[in-house]
PDB file of N, CA and C in Angstrom:
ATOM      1  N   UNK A   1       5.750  13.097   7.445  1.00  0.00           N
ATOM      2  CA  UNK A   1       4.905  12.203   8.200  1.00  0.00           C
ATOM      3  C   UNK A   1       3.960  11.479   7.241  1.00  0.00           C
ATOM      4  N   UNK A   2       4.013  10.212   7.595  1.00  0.00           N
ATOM      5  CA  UNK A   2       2.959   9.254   6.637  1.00  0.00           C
ATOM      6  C   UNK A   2       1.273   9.231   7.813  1.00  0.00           C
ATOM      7  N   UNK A   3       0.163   9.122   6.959  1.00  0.00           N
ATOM      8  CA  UNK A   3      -0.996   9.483   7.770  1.00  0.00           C
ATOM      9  C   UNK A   3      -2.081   8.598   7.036  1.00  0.00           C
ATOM     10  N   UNK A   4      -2.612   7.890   8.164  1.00  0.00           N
ATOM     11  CA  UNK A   4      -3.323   6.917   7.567  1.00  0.00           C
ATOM     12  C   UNK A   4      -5.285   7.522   8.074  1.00  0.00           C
ATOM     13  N   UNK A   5      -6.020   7.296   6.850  1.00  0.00           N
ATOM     14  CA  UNK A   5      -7.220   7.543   6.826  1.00  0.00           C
ATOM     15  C   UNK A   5      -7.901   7.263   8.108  1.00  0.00           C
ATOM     16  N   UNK A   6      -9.165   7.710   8.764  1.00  0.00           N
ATOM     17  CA  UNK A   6      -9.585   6.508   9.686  1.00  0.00           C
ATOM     18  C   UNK A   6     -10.501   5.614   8.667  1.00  0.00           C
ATOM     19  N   UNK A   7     -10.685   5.421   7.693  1.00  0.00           N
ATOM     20  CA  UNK A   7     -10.915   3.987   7.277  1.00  0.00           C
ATOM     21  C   UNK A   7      -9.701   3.138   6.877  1.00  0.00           C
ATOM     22  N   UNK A   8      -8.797   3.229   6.625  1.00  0.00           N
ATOM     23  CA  UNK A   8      -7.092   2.529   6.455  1.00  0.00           C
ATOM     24  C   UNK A   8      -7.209   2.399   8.233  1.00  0.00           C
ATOM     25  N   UNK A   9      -6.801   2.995   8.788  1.00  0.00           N
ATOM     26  CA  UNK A   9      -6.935   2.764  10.212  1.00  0.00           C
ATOM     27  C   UNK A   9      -7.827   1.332  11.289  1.00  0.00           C
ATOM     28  N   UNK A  10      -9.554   1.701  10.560  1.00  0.00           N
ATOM     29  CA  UNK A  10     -10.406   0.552  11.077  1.00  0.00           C
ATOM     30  C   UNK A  10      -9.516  -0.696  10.012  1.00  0.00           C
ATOM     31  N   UNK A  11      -9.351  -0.842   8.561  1.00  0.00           N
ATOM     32  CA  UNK A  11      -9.224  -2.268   8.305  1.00  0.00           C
ATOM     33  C   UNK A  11      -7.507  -2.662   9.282  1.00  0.00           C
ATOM     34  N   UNK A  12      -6.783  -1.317   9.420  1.00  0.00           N
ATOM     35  CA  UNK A  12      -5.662  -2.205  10.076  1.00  0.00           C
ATOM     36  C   UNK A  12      -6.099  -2.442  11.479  1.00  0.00           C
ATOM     37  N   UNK A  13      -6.749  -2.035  12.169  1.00  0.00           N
ATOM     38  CA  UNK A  13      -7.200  -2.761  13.512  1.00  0.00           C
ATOM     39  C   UNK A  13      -8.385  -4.252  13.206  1.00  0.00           C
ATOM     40  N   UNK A  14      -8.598  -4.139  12.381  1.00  0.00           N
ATOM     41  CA  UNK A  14      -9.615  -5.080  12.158  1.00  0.00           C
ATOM     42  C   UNK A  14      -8.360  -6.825  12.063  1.00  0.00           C
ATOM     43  N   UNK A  15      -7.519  -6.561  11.045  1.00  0.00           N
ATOM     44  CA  UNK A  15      -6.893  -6.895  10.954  1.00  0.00           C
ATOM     45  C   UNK A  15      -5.624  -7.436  12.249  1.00  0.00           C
ATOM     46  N   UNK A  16      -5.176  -6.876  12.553  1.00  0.00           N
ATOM     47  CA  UNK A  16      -4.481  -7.038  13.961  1.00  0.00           C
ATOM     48  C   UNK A  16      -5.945  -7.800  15.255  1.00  0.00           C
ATOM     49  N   UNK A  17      -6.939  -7.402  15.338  1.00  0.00           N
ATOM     50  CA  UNK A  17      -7.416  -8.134  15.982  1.00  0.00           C
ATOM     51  C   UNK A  17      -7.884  -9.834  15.356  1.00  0.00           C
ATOM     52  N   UNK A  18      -7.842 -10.094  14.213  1.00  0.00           N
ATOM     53  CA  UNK A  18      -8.406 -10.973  13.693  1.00  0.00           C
ATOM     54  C   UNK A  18      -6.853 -12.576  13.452  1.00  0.00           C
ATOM     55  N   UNK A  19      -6.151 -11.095  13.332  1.00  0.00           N
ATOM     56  CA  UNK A  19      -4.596 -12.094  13.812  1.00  0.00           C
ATOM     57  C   UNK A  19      -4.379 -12.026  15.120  1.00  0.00           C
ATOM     58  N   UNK A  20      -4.779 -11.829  16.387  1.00  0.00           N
ATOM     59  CA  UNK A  20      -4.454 -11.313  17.310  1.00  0.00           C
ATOM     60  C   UNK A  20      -2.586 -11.179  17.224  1.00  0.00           C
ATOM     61  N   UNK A  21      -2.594  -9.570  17.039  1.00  0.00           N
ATOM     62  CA  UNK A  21      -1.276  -9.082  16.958  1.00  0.00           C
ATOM     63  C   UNK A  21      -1.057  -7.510  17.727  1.00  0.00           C
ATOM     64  N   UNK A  22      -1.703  -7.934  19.342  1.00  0.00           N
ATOM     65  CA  UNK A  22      -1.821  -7.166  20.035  1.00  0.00           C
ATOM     66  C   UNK A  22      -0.292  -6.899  20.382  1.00  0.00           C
ATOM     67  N   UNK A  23       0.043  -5.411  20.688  1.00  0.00           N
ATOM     68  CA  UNK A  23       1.258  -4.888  20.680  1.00  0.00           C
ATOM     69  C   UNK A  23       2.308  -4.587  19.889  1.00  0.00           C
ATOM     70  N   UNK A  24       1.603  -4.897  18.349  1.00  0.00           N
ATOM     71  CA  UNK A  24       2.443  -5.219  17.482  1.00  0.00           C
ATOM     72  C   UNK A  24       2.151  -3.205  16.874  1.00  0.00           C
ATOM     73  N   UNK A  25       3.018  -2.974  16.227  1.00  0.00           N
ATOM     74  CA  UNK A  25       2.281  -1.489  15.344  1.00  0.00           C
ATOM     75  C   UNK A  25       2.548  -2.074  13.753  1.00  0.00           C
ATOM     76  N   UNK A  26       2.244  -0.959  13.238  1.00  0.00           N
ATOM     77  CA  UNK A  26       2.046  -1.008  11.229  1.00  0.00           C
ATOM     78  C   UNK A  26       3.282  -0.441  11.098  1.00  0.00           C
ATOM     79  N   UNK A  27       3.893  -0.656  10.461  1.00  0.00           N
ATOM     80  CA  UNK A  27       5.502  -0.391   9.986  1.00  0.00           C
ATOM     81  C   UNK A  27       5.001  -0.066   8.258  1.00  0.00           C
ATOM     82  N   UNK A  28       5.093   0.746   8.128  1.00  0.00           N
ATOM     83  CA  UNK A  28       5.029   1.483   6.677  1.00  0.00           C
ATOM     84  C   UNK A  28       6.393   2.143   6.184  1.00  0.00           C
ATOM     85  N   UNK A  29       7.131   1.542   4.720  1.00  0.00           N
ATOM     86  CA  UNK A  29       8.199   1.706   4.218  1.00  0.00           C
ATOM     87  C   UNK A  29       8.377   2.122   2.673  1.00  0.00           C
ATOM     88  N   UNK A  30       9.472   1.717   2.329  1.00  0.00           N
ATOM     89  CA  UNK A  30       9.794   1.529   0.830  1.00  0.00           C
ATOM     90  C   UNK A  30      10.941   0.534   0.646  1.00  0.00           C
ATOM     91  N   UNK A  31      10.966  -0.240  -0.228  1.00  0.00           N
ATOM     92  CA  UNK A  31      12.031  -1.349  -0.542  1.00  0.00           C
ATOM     93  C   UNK A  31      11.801  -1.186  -2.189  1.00  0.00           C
ATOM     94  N   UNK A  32      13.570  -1.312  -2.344  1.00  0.00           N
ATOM     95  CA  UNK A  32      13.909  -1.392  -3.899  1.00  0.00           C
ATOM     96  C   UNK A  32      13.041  -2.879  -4.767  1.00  0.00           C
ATOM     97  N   UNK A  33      12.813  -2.056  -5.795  1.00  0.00           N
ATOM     98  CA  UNK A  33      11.852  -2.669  -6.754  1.00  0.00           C
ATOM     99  C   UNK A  33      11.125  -2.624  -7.671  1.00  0.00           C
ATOM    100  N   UNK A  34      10.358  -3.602  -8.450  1.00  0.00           N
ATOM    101  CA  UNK A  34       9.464  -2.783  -9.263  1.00  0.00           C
ATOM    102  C   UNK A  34      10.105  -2.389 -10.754  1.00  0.00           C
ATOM    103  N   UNK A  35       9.272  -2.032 -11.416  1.00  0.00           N
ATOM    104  CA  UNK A  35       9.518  -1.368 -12.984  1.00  0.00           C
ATOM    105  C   UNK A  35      10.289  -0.311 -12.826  1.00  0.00           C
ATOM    106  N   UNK A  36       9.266   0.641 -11.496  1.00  0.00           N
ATOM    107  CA  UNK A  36       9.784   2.228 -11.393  1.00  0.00           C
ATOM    108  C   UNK A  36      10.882   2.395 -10.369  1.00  0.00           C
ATOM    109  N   UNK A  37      11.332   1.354 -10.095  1.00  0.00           N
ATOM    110  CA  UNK A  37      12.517   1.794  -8.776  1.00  0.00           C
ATOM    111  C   UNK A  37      12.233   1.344  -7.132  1.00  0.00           C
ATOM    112  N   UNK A  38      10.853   1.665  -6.919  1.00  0.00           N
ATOM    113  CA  UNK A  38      10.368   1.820  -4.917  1.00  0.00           C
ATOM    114  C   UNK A  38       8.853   1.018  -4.901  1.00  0.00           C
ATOM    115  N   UNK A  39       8.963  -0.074  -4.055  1.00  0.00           N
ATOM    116  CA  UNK A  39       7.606  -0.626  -3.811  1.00  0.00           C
ATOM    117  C   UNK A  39       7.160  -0.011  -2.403  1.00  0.00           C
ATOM    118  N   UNK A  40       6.339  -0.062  -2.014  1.00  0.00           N
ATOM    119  CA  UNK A  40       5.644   0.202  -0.754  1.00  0.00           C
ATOM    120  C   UNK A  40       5.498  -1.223  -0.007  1.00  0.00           C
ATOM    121  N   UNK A  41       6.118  -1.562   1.251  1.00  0.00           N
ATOM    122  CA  UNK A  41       5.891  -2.208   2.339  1.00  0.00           C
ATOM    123  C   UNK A  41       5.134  -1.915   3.291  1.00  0.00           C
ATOM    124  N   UNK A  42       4.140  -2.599   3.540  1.00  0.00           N
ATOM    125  CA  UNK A  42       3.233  -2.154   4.838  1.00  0.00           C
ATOM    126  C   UNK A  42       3.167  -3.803   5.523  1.00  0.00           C
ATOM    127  N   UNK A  43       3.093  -3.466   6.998  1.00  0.00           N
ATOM    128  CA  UNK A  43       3.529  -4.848   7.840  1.00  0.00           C
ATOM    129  C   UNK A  43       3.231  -4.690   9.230  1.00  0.00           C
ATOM    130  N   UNK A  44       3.310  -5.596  10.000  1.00  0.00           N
ATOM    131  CA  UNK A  44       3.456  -5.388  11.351  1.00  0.00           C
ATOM    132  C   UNK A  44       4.749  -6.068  11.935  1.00  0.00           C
ATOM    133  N   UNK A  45       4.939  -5.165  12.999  1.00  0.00           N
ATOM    134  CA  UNK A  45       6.166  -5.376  13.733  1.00  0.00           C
ATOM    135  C   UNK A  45       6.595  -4.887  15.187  1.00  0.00           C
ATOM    136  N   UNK A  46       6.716  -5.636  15.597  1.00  0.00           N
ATOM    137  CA  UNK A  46       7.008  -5.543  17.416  1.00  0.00           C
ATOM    138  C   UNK A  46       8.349  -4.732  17.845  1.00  0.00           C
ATOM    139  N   UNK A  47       8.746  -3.901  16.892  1.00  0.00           N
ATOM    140  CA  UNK A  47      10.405  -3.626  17.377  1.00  0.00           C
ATOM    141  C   UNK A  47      10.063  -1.906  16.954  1.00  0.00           C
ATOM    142  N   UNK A  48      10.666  -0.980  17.470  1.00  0.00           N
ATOM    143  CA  UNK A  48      11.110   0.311  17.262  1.00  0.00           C
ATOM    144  C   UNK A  48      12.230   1.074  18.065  1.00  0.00           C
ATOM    145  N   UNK A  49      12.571   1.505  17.433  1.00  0.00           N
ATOM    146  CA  UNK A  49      13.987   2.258  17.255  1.00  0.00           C
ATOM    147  C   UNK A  49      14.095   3.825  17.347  1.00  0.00           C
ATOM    148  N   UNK A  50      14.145   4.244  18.201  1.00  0.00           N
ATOM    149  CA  UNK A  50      14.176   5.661  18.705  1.00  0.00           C
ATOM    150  C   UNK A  50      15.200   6.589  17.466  1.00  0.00           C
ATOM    151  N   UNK A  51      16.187   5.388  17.208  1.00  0.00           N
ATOM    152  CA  UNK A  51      16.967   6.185  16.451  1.00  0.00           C
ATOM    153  C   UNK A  51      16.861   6.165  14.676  1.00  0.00           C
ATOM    154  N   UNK A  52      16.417   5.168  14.731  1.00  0.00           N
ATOM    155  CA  UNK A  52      16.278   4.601  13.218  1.00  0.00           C
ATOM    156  C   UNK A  52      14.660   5.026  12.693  1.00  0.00           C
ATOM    157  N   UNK A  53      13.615   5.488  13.274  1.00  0.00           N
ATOM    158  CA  UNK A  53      12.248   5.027  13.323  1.00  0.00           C
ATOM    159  C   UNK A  53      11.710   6.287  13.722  1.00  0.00           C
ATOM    160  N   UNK A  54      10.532   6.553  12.913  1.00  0.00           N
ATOM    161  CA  UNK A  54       9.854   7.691  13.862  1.00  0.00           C
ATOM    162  C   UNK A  54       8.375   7.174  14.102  1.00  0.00           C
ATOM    163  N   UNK A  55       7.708   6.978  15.147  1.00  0.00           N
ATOM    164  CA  UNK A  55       6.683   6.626  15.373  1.00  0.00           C
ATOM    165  C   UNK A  55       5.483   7.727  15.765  1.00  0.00           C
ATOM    166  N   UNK A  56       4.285   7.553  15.164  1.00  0.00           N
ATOM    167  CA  UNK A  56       3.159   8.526  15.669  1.00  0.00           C
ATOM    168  C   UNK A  56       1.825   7.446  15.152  1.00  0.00           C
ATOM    169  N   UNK A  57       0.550   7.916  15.916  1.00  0.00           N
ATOM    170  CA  UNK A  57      -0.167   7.477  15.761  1.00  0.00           C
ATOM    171  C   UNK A  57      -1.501   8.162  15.257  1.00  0.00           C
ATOM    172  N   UNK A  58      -1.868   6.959  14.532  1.00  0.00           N
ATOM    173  CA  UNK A  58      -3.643   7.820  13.647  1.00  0.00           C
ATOM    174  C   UNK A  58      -4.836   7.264  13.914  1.00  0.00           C
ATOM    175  N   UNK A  59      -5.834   7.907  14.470  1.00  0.00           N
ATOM    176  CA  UNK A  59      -7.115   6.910  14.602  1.00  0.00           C
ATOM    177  C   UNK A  59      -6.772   5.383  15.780  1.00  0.00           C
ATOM    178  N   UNK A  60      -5.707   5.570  16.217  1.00  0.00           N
ATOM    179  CA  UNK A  60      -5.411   4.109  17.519  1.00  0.00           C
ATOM    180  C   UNK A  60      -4.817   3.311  17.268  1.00  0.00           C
ATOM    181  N   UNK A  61      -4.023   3.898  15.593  1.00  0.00           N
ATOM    182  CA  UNK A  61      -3.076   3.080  15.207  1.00  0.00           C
ATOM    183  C   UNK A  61      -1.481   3.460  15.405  1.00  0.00           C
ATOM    184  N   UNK A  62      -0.590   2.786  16.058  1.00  0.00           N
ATOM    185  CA  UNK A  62       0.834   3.246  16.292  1.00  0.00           C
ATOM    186  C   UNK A  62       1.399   2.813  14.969  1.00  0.00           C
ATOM    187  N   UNK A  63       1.745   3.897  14.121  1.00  0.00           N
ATOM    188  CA  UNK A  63       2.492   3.692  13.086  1.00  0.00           C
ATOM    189  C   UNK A  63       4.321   3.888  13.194  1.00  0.00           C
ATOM    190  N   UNK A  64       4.913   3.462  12.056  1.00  0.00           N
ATOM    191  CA  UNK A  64       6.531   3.231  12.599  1.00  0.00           C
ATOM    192  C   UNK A  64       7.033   3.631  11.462  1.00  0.00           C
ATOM    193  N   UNK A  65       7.856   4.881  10.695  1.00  0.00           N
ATOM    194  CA  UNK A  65       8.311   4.596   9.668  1.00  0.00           C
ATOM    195  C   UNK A  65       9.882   4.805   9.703  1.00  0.00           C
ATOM    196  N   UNK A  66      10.404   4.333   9.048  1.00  0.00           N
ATOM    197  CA  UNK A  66      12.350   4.374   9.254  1.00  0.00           C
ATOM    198  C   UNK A  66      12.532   5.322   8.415  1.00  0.00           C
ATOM    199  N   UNK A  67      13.726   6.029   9.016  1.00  0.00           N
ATOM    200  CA  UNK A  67      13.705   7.918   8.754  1.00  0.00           C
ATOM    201  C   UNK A  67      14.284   7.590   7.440  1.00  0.00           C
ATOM    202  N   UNK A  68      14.515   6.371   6.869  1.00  0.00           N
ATOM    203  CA  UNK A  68      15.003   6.617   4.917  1.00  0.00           C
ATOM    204  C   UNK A  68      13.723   6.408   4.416  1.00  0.00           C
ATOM    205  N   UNK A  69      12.992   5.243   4.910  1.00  0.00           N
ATOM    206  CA  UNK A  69      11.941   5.738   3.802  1.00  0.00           C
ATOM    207  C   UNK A  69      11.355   6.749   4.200  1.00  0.00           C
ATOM    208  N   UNK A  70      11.547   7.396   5.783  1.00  0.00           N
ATOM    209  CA  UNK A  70      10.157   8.866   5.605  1.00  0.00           C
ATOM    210  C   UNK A  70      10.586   9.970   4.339  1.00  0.00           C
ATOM    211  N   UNK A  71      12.228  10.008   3.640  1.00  0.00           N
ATOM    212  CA  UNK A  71      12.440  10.783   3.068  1.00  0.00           C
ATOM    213  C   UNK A  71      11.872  11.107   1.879  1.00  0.00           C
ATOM    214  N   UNK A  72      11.121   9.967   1.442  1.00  0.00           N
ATOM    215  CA  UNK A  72      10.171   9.243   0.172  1.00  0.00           C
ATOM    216  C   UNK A  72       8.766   9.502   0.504  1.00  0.00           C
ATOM    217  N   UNK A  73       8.477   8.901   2.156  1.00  0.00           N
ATOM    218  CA  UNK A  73       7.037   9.288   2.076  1.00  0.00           C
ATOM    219  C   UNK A  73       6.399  10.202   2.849  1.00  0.00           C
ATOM    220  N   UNK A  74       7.321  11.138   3.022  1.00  0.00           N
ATOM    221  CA  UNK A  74       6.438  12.315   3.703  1.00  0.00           C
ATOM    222  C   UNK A  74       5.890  13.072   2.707  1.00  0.00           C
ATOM    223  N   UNK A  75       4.404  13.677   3.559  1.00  0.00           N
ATOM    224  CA  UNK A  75       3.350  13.772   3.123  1.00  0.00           C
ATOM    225  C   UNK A  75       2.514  12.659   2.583  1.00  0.00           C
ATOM    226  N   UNK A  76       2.550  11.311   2.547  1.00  0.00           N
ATOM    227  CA  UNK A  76       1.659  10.361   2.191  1.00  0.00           C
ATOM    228  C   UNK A  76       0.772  10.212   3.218  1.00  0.00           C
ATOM    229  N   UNK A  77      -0.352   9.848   2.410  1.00  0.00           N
ATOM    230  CA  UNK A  77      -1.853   9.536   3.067  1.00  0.00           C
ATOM    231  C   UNK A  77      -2.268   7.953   2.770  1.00  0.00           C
ATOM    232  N   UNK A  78      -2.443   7.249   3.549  1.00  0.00           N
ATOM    233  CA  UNK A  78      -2.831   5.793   3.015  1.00  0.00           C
ATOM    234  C   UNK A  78      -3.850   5.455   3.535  1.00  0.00           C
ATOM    235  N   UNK A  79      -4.649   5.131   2.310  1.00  0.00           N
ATOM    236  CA  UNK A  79      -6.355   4.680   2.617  1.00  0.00           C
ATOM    237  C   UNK A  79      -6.421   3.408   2.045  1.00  0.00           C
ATOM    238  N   UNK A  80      -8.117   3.247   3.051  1.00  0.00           N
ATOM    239  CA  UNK A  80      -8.057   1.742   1.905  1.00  0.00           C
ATOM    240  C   UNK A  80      -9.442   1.720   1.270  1.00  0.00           C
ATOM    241  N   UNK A  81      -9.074   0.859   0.184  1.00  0.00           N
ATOM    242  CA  UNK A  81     -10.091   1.074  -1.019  1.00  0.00           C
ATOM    243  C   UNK A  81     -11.144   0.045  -1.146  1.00  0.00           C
ATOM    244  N   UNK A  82     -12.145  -0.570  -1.260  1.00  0.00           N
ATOM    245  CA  UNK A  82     -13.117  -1.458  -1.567  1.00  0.00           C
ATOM    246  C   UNK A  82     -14.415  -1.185  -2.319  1.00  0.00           C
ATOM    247  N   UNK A  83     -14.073  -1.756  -3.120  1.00  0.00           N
ATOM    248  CA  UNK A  83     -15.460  -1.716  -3.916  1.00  0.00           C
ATOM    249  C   UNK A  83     -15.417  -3.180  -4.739  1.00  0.00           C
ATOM    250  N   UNK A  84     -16.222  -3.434  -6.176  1.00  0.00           N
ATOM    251  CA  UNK A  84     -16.373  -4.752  -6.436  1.00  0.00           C
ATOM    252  C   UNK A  84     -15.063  -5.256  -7.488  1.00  0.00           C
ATOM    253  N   UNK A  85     -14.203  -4.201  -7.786  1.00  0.00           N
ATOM    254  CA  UNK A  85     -13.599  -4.525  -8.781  1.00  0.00           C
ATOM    255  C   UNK A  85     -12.037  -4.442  -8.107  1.00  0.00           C
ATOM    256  N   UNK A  86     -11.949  -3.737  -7.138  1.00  0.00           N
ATOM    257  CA  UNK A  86     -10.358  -3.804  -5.900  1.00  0.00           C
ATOM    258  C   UNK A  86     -10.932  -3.922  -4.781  1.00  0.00           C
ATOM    259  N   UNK A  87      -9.929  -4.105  -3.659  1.00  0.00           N
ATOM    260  CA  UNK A  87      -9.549  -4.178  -2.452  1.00  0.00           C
ATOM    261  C   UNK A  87      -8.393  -3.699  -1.838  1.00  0.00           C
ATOM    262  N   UNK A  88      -8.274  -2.622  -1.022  1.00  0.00           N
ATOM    263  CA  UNK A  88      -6.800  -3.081  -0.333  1.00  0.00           C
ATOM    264  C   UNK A  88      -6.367  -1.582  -0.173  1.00  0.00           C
ATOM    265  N   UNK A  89      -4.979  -1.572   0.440  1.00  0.00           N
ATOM    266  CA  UNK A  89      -4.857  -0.067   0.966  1.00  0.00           C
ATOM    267  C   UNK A  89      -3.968   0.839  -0.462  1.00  0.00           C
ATOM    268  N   UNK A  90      -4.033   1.718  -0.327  1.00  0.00           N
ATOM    269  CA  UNK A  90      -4.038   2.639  -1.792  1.00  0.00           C
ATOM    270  C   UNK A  90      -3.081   3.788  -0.628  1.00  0.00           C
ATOM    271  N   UNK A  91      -1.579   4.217  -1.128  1.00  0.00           N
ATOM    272  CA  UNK A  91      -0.748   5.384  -1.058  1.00  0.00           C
ATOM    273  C   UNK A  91      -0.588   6.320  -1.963  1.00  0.00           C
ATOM    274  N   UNK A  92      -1.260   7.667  -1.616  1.00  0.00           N
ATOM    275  CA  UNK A  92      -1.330   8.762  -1.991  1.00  0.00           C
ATOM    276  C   UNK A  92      -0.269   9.390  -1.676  1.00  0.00           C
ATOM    277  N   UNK A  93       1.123   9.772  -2.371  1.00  0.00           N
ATOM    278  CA  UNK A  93       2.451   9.991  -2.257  1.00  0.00           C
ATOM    279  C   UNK A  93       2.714  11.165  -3.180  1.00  0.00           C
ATOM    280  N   UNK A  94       2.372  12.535  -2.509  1.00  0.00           N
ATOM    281  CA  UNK A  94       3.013  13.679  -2.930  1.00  0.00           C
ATOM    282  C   UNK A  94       4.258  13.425  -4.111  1.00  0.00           C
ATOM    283  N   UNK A  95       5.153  12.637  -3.709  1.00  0.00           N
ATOM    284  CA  UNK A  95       6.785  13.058  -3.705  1.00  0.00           C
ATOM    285  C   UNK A  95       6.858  12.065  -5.360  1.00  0.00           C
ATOM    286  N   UNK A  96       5.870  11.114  -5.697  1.00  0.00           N
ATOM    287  CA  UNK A  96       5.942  10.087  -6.620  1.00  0.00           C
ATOM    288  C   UNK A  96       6.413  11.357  -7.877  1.00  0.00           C
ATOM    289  N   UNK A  97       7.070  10.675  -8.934  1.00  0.00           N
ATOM    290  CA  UNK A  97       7.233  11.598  -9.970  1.00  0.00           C
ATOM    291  C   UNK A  97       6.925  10.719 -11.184  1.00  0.00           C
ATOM    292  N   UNK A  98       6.751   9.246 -11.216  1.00  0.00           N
ATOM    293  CA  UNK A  98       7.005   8.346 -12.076  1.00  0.00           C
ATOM    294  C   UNK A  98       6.538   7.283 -11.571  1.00  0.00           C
ATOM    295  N   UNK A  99       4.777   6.681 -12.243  1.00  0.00           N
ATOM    296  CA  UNK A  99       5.088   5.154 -11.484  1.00  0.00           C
ATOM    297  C   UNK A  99       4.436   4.254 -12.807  1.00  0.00           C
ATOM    298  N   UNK A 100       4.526   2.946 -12.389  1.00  0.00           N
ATOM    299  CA  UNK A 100       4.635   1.855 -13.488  1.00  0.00           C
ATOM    300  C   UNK A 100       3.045   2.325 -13.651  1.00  0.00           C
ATOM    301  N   UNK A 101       2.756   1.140 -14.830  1.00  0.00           N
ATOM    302  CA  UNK A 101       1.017   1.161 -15.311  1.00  0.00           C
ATOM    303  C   UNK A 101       0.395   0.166 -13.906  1.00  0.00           C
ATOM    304  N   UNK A 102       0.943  -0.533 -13.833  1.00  0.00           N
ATOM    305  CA  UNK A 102       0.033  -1.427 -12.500  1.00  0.00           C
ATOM    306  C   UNK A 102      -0.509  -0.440 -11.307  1.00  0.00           C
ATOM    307  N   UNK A 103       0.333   0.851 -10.967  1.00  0.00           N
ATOM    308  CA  UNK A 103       0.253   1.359  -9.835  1.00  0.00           C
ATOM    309  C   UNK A 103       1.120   0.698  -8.709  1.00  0.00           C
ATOM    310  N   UNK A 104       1.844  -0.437  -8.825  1.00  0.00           N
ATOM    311  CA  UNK A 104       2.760  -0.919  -7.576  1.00  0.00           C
ATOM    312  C   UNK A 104       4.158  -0.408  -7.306  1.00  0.00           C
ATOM    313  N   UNK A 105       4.636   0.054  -8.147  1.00  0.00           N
ATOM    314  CA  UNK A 105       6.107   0.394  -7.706  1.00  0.00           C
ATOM    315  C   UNK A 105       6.389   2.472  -8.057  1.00  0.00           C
ATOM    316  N   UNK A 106       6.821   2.797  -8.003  1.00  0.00           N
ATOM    317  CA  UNK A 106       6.969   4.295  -8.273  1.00  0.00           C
ATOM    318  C   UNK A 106       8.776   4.883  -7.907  1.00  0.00           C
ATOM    319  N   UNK A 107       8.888   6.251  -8.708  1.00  0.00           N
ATOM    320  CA  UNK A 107      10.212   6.885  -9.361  1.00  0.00           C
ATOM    321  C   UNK A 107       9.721   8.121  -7.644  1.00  0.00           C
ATOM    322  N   UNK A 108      10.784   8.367  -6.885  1.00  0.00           N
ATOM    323  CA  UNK A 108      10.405  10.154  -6.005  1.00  0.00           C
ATOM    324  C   UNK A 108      11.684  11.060  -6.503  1.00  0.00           C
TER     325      UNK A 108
END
């Protein structure tokens, strides 16, 4: 199971209300890429799949992840970060074994 902070939580509702993207949930993945092999996708999306998808929710957020990437990101925690020098949501991924110097792509 992927599990989002309740501060990752407030900026993705903040967000969805500011797009109004009511009904929509956070679809959290992995797609080939990167130096190290796996980027992280995070998105919204109106579609789920009983069979393809496992959905649960954190803090009032309906999250969606597709049972190949949960195989990558279970146990991840995704927060988000702000201060003066970043921004933006940060995955804490048990399963990583290898990731580039940027921090964007990673080896499980």
């Amino acid at each position: 199971m992927v599990t989002l902070t309740e501060k990752a939580a407030e900026e993705v509702k903040r967000i969805m209300q500011d797009q109004t993207l009511d009904g929509k949930v956070l679809r959290i993945g992995i797609t080939a890429g990167g130096c190290s092999g796996f980027q992280y996708s995070l998105g919204f999306d109106d579609t789920f799949n009983e069979e393809k998808d496992t959905k649960f929710g954190h803090h009032g957020v309906d999250v969606v992840v597709d049972k190949k990437s949960a195989l990558y990101l279970d146990g991840t925690t995704v927060d988000f970060y702000e201060d003066i020098g970043r921004r933006g949501f940060f995955f804490n991924n048990p399963n990583v074994v290898k990731s580039c110097g940027c921090g964007s792509s990673f080896q499980a």
